[in-house]
Protein backbone atom coordinates (compact mmCIF):
# COMPACT_ATOMS: atom_id res chain seq x y z
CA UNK A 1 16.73 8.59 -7.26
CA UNK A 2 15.15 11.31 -5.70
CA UNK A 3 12.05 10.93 -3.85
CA UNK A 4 9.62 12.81 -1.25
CA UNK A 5 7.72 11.66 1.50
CA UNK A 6 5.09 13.27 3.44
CA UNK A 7 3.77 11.61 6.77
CA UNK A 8 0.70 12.04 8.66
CA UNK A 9 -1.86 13.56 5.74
CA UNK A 10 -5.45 13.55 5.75
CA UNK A 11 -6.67 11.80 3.17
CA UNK A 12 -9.44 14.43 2.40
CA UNK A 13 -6.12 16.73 1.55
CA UNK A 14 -5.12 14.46 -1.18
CA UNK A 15 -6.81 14.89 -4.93
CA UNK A 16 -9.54 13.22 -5.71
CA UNK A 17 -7.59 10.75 -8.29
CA UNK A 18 -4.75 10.21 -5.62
CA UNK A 19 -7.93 9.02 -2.93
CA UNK A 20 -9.47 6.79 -5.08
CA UNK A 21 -6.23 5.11 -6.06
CA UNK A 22 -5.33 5.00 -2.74
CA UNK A 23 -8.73 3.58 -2.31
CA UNK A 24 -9.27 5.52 1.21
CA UNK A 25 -11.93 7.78 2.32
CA UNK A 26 -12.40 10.33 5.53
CA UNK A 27 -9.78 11.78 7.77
CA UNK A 28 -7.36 8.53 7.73
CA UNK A 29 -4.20 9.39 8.16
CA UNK A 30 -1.31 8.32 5.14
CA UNK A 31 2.05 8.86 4.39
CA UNK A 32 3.08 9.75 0.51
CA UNK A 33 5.49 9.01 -1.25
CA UNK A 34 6.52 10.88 -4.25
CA UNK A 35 9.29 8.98 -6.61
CA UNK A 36 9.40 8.42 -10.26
CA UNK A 37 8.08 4.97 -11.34
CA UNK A 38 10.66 2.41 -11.57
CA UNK A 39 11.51 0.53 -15.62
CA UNK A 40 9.13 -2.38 -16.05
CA UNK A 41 11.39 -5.62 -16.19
CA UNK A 42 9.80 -6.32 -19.14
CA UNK A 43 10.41 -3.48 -21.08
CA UNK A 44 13.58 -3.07 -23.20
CA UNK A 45 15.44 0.06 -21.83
CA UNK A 46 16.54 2.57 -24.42
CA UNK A 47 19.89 2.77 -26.28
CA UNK A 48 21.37 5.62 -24.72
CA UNK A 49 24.58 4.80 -26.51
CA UNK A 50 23.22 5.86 -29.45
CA UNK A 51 20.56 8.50 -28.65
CA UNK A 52 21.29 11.37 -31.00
CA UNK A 53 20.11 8.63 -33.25
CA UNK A 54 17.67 6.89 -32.16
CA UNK A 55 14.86 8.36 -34.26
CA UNK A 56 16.72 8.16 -37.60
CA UNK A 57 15.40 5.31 -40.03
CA UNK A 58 17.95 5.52 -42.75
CA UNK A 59 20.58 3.81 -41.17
CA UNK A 60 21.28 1.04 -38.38
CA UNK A 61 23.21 2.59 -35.74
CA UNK A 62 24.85 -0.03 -34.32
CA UNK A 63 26.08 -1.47 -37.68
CA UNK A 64 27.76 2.38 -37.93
CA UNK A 65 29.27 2.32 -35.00
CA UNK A 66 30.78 -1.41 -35.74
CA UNK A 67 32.42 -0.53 -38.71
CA UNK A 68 34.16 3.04 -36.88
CA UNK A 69 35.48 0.43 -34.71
CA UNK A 70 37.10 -1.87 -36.80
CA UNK A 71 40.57 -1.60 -37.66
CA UNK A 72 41.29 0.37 -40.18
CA UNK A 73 42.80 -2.73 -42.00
CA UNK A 74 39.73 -4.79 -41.60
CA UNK A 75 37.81 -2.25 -42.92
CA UNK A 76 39.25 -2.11 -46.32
């Protein structure tokens, strides 16, 4: 993952929303840190095996992709 980090910036030169997050005021001093949020634990991560059809409704994907798997013997 990809991240940035700036050192040494003045709080005033931060946006408003960052400062009052940060909850600091003035000329204090702060180092950023840019990175995408990390996956909640909590949170069910997404099926990427099946992600070209994740949105469809009509049919169960991983039932699908059970039966292409079977032997072709089982499956008759």
């Amino acid at each position: 993952m990809a991240s940035v980090v700036l050192e040494n910036v003045k709080a005033s030169e931060l946006p408003a929303a960052w400062r009052k997050r940060a909850k600091v005021k003035g000329d204090e001093l702060l180092t950023v840190t840019i990175a995408k949020r990390q996956r909640q634990a909590d949170t069910k991560p997404p099926n990427a095996s099946f992600g070209m059809w994740a949105d469809r409704t009509d049919l169960d994907p991983a039932a699908y992709v059970r039966t292409l798997r079977q032997p072709r013997t089982a499956r008759r």
